[in-house]
N, C-alpha and C. Protein backbone atom coordinates (compact mmCIF):
# COMPACT_ATOMS: atom_id res chain seq x y z
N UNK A 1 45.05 2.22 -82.17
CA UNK A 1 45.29 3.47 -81.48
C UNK A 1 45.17 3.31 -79.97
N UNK A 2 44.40 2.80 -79.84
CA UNK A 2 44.25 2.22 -77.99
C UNK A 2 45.44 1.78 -77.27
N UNK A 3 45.86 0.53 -78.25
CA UNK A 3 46.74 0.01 -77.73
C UNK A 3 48.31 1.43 -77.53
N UNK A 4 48.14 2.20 -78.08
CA UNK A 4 49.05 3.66 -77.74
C UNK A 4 48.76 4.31 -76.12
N UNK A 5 47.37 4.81 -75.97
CA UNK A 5 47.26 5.24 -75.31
C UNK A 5 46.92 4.26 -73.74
N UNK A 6 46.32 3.50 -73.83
CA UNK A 6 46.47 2.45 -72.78
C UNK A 6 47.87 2.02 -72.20
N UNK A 7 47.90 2.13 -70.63
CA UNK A 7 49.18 1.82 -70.15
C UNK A 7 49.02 0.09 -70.13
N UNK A 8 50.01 -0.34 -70.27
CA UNK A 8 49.92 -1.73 -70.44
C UNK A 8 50.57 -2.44 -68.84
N UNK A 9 49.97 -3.50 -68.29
CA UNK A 9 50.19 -3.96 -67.27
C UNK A 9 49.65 -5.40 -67.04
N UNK A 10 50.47 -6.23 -66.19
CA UNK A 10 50.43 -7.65 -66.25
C UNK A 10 48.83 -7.52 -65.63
N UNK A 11 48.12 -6.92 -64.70
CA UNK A 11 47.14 -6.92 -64.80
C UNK A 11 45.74 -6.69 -65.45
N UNK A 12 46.03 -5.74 -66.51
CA UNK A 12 45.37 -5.04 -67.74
C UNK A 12 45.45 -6.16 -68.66
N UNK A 13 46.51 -7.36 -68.84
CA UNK A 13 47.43 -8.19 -69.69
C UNK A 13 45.75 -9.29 -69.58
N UNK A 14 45.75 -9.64 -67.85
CA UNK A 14 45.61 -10.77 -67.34
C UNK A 14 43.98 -10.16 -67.92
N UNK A 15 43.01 -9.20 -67.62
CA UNK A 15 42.38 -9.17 -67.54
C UNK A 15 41.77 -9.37 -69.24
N UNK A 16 42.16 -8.85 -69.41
CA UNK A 16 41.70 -8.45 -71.40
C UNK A 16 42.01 -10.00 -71.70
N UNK A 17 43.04 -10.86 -71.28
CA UNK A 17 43.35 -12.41 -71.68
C UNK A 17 41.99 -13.08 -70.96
N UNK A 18 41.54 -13.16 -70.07
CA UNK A 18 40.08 -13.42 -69.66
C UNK A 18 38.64 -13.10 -70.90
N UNK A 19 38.66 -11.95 -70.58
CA UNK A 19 37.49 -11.56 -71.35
C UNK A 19 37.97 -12.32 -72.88
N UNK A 20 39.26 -12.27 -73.22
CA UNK A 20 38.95 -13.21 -74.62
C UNK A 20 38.45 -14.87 -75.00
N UNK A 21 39.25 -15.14 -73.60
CA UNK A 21 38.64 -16.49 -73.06
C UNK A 21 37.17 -16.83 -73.35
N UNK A 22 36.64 -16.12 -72.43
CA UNK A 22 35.30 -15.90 -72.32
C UNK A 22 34.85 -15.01 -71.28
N UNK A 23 33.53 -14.16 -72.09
CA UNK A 23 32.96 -13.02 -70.98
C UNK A 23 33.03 -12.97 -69.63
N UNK A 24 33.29 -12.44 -69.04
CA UNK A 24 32.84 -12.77 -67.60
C UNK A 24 32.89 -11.60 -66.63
N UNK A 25 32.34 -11.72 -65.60
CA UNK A 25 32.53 -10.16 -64.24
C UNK A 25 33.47 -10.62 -63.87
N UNK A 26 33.91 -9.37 -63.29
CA UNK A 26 34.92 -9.03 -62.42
C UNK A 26 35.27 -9.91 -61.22
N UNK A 27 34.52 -10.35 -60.49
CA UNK A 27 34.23 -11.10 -59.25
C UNK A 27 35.11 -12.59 -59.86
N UNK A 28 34.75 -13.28 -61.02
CA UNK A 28 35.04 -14.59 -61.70
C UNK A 28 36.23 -14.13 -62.06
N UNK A 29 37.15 -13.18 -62.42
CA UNK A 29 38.37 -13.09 -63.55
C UNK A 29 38.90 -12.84 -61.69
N UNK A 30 38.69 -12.13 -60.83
CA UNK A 30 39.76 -12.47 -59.70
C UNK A 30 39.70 -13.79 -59.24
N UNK A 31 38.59 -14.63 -59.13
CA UNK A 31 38.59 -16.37 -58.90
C UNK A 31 39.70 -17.22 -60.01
N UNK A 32 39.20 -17.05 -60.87
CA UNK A 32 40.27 -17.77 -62.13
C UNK A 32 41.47 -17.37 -61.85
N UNK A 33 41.97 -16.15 -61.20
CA UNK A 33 43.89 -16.13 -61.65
C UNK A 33 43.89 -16.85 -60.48
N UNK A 34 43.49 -16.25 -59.48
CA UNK A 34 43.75 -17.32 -58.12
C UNK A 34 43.53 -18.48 -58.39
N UNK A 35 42.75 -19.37 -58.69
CA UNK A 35 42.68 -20.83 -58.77
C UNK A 35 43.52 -21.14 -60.00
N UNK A 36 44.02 -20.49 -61.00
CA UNK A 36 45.11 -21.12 -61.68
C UNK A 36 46.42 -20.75 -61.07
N UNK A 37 46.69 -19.77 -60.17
CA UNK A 37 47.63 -19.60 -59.68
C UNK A 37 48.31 -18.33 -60.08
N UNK A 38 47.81 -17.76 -61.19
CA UNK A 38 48.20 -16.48 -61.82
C UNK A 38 48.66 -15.09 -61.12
N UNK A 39 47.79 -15.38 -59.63
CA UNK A 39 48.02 -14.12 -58.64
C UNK A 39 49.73 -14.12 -58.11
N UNK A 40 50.23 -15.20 -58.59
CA UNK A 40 51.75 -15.58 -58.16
C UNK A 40 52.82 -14.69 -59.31
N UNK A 41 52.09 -14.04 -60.77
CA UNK A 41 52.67 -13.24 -61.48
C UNK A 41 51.52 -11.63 -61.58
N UNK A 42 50.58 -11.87 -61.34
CA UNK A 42 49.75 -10.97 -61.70
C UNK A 42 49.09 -10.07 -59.79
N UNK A 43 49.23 -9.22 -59.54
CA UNK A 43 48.58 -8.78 -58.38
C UNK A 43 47.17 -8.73 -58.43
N UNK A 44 46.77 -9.28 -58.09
CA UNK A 44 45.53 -9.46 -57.31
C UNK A 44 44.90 -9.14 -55.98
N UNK A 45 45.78 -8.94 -54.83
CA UNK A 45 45.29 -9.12 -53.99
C UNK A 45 44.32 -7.98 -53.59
N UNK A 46 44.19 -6.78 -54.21
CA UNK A 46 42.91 -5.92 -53.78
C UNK A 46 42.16 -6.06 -55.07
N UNK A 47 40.89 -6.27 -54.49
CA UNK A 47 39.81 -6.64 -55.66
C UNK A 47 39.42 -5.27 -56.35
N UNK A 48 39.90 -4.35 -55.63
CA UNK A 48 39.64 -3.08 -55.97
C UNK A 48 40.37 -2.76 -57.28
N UNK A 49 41.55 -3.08 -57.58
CA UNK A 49 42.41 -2.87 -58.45
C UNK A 49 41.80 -3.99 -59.68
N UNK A 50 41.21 -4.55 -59.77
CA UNK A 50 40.89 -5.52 -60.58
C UNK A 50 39.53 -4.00 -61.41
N UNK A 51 39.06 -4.06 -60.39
CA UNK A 51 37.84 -2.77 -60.80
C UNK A 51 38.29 -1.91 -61.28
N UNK A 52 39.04 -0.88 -60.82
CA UNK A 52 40.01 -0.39 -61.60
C UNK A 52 40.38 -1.03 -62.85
N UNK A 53 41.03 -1.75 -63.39
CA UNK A 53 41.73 -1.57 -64.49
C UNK A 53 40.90 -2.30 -65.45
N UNK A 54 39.52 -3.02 -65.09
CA UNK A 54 38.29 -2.92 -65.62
C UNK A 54 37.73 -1.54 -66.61
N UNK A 55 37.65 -0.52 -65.60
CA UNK A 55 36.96 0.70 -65.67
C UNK A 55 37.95 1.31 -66.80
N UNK A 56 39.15 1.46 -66.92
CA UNK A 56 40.33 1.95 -67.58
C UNK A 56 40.33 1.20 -69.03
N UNK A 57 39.86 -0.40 -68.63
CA UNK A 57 40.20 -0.94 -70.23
C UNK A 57 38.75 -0.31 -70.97
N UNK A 58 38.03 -0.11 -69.87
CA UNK A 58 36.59 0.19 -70.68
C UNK A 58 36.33 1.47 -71.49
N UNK A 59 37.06 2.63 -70.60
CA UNK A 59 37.14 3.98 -71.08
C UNK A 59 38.26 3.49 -72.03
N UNK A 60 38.78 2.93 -72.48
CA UNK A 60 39.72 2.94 -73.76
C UNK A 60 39.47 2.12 -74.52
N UNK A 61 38.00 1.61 -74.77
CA UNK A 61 37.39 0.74 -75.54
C UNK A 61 38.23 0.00 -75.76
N UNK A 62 38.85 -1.27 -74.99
CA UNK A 62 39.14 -2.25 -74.87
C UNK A 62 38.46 -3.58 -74.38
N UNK A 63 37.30 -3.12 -73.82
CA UNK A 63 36.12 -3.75 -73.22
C UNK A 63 35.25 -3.58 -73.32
N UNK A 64 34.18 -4.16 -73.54
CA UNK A 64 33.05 -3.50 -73.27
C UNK A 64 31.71 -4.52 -72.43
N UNK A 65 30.81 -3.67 -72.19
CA UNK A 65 29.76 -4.67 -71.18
C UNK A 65 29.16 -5.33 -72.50
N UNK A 66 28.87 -6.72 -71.51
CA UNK A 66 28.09 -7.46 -72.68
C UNK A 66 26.54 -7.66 -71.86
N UNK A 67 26.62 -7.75 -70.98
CA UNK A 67 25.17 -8.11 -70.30
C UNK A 67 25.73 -7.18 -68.75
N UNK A 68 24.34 -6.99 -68.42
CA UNK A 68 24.13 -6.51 -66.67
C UNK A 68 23.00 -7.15 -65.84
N UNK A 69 23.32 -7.87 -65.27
CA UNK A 69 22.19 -8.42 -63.98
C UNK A 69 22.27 -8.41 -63.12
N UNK A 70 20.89 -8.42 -62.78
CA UNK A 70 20.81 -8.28 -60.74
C UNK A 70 19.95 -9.78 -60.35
N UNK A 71 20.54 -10.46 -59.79
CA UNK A 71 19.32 -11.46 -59.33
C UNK A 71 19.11 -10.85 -58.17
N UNK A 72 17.97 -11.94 -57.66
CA UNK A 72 17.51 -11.23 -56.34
C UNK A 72 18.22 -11.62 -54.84
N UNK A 73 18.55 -10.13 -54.60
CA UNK A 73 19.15 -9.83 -53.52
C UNK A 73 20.38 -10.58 -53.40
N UNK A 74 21.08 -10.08 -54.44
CA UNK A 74 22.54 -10.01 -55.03
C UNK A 74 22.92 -8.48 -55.51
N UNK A 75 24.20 -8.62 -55.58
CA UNK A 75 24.36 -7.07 -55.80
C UNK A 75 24.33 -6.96 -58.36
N UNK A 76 24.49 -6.25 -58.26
CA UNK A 76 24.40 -6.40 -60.21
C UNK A 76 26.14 -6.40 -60.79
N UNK A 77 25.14 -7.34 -61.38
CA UNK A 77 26.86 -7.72 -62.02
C UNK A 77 26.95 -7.96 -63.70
N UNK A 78 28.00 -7.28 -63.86
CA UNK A 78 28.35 -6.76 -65.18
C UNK A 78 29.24 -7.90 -65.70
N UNK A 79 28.93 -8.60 -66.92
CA UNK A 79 29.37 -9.20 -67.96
C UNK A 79 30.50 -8.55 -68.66
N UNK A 80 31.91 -8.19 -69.12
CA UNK A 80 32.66 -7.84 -69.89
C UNK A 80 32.95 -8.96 -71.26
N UNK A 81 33.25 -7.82 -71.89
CA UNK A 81 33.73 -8.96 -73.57
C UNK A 81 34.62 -7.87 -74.40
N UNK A 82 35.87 -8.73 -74.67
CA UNK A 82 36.93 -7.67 -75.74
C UNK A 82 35.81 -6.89 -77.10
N UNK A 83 37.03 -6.26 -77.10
CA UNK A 83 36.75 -5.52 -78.27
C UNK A 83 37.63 -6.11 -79.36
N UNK A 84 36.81 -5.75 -80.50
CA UNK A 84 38.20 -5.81 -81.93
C UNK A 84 39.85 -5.51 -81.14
N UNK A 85 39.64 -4.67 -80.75
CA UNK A 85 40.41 -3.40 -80.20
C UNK A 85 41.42 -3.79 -79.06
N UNK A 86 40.47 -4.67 -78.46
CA UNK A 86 41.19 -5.22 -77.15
C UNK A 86 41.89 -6.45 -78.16
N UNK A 87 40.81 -7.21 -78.73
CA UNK A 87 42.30 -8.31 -79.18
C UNK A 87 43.16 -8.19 -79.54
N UNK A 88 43.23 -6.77 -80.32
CA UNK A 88 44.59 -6.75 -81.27
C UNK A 88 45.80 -6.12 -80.32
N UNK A 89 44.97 -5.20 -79.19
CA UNK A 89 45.89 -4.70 -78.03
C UNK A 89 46.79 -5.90 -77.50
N UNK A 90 46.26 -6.57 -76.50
CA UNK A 90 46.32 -7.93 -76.08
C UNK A 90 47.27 -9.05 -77.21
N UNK A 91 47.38 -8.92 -78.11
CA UNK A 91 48.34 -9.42 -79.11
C UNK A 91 49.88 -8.67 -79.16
N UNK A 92 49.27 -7.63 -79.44
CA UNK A 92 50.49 -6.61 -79.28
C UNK A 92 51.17 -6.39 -77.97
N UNK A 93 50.30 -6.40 -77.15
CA UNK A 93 50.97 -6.29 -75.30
C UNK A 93 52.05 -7.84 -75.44
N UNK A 94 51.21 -8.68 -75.73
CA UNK A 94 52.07 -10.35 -75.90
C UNK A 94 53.08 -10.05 -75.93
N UNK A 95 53.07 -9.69 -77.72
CA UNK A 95 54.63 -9.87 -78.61
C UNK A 95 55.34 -8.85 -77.96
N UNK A 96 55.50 -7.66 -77.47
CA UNK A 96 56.26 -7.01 -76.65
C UNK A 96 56.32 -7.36 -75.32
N UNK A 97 55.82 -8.08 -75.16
CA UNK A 97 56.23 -8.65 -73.43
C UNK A 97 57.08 -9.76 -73.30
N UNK A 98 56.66 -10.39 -74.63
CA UNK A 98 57.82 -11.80 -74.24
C UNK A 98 59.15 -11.40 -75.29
N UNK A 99 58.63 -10.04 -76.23
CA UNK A 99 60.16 -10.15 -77.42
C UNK A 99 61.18 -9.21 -76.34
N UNK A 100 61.00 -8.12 -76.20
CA UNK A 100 61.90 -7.23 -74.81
C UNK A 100 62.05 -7.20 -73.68
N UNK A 101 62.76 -7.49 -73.58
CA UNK A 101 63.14 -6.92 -71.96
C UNK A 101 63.09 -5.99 -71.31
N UNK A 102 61.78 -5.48 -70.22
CA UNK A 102 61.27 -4.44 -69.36
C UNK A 102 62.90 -4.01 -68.82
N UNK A 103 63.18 -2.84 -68.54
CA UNK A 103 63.97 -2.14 -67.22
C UNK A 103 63.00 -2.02 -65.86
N UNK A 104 63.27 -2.72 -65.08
CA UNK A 104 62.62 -2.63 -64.25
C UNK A 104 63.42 -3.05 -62.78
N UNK A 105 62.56 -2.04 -61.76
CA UNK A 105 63.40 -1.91 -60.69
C UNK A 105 62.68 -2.51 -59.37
N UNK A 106 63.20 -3.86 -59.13
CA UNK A 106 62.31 -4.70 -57.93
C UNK A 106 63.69 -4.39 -56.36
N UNK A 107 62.46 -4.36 -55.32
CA UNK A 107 63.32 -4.18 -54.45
C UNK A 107 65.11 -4.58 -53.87
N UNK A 108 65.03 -6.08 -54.37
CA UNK A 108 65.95 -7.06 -54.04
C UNK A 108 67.19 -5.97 -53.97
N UNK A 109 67.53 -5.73 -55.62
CA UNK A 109 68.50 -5.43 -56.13
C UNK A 109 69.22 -4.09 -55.59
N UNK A 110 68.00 -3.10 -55.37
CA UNK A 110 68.09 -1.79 -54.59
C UNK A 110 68.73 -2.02 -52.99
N UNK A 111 68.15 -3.06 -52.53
CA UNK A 111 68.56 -2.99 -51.04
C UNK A 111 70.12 -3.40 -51.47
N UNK A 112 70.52 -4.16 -51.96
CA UNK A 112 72.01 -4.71 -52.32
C UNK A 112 72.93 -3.81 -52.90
N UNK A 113 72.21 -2.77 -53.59
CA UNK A 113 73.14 -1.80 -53.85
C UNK A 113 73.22 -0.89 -52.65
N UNK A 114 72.55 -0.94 -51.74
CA UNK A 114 72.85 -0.61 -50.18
C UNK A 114 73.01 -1.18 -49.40
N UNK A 115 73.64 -2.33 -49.41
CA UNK A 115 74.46 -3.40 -48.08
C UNK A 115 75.23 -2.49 -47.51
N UNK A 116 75.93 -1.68 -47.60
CA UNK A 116 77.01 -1.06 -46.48
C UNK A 116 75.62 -0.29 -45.34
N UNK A 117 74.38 0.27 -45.87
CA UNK A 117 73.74 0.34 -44.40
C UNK A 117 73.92 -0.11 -43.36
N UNK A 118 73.90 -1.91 -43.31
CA UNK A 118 73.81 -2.87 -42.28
C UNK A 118 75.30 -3.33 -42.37
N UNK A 119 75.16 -3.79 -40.80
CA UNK A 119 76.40 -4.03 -40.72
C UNK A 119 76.79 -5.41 -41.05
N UNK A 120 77.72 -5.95 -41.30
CA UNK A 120 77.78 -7.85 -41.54
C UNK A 120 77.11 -8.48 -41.37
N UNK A 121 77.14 -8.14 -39.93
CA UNK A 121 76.02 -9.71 -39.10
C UNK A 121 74.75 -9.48 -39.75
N UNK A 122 73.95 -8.13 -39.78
CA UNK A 122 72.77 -7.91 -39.89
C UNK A 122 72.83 -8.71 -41.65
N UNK A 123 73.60 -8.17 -42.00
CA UNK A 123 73.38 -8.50 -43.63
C UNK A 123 73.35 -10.08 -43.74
N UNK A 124 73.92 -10.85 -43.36
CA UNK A 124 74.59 -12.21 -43.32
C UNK A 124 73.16 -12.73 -42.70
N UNK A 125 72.16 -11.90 -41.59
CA UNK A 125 70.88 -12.35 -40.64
C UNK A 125 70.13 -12.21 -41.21
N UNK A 126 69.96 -10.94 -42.53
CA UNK A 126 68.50 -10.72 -43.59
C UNK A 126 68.71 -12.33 -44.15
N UNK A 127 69.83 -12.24 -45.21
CA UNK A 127 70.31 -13.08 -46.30
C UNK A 127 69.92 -14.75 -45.86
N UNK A 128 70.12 -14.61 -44.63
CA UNK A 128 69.72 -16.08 -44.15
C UNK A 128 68.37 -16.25 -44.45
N UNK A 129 67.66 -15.22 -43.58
CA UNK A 129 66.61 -15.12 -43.69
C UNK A 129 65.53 -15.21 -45.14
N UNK A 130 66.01 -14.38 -46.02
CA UNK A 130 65.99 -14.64 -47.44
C UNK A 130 66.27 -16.03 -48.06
N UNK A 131 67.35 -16.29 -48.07
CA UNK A 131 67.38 -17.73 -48.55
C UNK A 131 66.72 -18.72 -47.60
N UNK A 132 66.25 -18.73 -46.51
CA UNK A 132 65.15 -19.40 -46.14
C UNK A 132 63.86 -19.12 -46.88
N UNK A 133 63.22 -18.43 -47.09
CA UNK A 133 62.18 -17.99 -47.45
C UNK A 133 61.97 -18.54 -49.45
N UNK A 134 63.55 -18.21 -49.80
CA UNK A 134 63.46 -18.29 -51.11
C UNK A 134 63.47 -20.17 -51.50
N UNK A 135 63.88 -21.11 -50.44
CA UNK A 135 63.91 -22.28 -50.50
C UNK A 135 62.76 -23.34 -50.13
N UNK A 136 62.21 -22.23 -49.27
CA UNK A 136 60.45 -22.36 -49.35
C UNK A 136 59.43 -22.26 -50.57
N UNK A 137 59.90 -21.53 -50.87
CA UNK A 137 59.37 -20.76 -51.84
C UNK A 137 59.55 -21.71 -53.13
N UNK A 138 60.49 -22.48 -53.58
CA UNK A 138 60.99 -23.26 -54.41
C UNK A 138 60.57 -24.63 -54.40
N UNK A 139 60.60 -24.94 -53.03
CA UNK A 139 59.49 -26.72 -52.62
C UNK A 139 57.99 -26.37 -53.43
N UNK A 140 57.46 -24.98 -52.88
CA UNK A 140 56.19 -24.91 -53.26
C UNK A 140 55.84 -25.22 -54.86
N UNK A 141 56.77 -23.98 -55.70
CA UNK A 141 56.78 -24.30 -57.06
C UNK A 141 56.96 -25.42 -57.56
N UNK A 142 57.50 -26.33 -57.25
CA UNK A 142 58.20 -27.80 -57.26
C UNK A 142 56.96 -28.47 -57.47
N UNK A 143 56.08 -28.43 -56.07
CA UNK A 143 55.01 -29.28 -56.20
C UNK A 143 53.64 -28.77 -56.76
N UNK A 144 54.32 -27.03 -57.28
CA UNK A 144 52.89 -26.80 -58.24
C UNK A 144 52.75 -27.61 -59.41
N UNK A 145 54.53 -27.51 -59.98
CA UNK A 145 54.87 -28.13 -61.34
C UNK A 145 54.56 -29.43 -61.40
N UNK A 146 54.33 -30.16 -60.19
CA UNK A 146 54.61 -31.72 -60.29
C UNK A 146 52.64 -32.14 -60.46
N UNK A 147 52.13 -31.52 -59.28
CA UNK A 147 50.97 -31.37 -59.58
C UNK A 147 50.35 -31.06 -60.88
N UNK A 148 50.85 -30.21 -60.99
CA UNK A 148 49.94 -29.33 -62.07
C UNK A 148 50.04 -30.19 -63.53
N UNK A 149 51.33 -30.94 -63.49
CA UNK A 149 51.76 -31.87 -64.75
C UNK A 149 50.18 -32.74 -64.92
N UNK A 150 50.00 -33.18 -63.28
CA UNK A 150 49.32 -34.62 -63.91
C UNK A 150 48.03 -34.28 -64.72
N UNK A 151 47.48 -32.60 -64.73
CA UNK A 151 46.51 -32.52 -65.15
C UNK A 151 46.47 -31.20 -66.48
N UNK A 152 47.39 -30.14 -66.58
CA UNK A 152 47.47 -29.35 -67.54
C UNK A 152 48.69 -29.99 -68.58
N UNK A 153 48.16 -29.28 -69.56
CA UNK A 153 49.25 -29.35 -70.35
C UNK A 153 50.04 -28.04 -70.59
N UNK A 154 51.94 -28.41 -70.30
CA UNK A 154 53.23 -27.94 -70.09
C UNK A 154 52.59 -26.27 -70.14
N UNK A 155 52.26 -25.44 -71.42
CA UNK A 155 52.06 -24.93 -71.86
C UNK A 155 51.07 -23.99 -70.43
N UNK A 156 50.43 -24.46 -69.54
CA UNK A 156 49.57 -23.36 -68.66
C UNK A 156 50.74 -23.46 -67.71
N UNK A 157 51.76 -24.19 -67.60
CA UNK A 157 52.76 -23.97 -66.38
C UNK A 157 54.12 -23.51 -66.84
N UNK A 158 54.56 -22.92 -67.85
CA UNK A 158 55.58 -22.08 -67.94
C UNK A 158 55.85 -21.24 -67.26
N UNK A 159 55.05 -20.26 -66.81
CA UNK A 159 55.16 -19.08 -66.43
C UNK A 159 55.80 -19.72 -64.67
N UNK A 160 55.18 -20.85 -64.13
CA UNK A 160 55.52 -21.56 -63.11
C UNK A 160 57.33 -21.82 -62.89
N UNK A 161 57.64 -22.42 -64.06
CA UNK A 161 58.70 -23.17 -64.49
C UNK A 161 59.57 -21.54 -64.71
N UNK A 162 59.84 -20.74 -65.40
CA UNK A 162 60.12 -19.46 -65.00
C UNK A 162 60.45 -19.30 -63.62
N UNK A 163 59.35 -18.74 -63.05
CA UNK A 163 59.42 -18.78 -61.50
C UNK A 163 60.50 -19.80 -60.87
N UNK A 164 60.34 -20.84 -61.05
CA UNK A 164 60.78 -21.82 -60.29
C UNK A 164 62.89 -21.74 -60.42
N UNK A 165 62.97 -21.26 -62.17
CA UNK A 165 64.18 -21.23 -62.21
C UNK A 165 64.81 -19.65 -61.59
N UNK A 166 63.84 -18.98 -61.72
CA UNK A 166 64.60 -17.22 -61.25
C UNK A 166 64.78 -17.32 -59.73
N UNK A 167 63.57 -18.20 -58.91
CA UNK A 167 64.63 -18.41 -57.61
C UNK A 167 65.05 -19.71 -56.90
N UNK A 168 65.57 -20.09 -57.99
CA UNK A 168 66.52 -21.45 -58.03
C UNK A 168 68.05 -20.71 -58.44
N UNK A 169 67.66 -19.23 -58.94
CA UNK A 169 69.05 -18.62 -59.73
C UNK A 169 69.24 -17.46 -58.44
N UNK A 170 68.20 -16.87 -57.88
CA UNK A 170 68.77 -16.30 -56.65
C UNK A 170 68.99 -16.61 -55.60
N UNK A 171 68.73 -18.35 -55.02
CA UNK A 171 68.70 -18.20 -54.00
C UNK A 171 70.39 -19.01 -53.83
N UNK A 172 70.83 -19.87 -55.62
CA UNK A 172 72.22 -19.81 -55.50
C UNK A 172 72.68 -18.16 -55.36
N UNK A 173 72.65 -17.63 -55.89
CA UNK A 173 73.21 -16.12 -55.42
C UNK A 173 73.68 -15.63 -54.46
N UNK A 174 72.48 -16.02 -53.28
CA UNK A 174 72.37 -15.40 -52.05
C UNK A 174 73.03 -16.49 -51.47
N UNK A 175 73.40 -17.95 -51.81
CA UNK A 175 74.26 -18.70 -50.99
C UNK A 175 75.51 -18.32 -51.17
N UNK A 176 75.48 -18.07 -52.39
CA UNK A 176 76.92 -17.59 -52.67
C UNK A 176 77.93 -16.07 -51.87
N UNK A 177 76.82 -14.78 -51.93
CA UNK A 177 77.04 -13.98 -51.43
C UNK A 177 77.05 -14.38 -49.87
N UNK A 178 76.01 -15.10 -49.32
CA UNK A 178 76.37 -15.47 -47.76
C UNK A 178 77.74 -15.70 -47.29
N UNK A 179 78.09 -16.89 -48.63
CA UNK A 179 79.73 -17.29 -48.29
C UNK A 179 80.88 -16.43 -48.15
N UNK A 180 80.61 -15.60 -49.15
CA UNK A 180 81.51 -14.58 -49.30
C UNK A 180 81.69 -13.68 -48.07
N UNK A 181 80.55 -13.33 -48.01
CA UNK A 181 80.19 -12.38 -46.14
C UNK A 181 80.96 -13.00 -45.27
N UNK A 182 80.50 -14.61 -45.23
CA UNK A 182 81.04 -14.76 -43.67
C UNK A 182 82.24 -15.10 -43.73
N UNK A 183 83.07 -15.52 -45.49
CA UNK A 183 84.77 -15.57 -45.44
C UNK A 183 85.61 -14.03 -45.64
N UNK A 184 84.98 -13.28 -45.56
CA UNK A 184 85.42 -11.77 -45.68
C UNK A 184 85.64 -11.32 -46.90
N UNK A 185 85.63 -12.06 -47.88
CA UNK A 185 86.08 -12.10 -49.25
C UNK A 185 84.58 -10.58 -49.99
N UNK A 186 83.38 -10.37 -49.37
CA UNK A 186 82.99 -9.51 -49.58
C UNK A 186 83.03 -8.65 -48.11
N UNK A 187 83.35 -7.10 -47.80
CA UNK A 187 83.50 -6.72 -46.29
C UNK A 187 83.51 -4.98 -47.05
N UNK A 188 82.75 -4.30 -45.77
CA UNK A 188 82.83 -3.12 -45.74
C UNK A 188 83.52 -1.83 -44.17
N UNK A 189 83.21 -2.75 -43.22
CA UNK A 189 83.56 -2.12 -41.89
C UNK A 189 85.37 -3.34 -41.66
């Protein structure tokens, strides 16, 4: 029944996949995605939101505290651990995350269905700009994958390898659309 009323989210995903791992505070489950790299699919960057969706899996008994301590002159810190409830959620979030395909609306696509805003040059000056960024962006993954080989096994770097091909697939895109721009073959003014 939880798994109904709980909104499901790659961060709710990430977090409840921790606590099954093994218990842990809040403070440790934002260290772990970052040092595996997870903050590259999962948002992380306000620790606040991690607390949040803590507090949310908890009111929907998906979590629950397992221990609370204070050492001295530290602030107290709370232990989490799934529930029945959460595993079977967390199973179910899985198999619907990897069997369907979300509708979902990321900026990229929105600004492109508004290229006539900008004028050529400007568009042709983002796009550069973009496919710079996205070819950066692609060395990095490159040498997460290459790295990451010599010591995980395939299986913790998919989600990498993903990444690596979706902008290996846009940033041909955006070479492609560049071309088109600057041979007129795409034009609005």
């Amino acid at each position: 029944m939880a798994a109904m009323t709980t909104r499901r989210s790659p961060l709710a995903m990430a977090v409840l996949s921790l606590v099954v791992e093994m218990p842990m505070h809040a403070y440790r489950m934002q260290q772990l995605i970052k040092e595996r790299h997870k903050d590259d699919v999962v948002n992380v960057a306000q620790r606040n939101s991690v607390y949040q969706t803590i507090d949310r899996l908890l009111r929907d008994g998906l979590i629950a505290v397992q221990t609370t301590t204070r050492d001295e002159n530290r602030p107290e810190r709370t232990v989490y651990e799934p529930t029945d409830t959460g595993r079977d959620t967390l199973r179910e979030w899985m198999r619907a995350m990897l069997a369907a395909p979300k509708r979902e609306f990321p900026e990229f696509p929105a600004a492109l269905a508004f290229l006539p805003v900008l004028t050529i040059a400007e568009a042709v000056e983002a796009l550069t700009e973009r496919l710079t960024a996205l070819e950066t962006r692609s060395a990095a993954l490159d040498t997460e994958l290459t790295d990451g080989a010599t010591f995980l096994p395939r299986v913790f770097l998919v989600e990498t390898e993903y990444q690596r091909t979706v902008v290996a697939a846009e940033a041909d895109y955006v070479r492609h659309l560049l071309d088109d721009l600057r041979n007129g073959e795409v034009t609005w003014y």
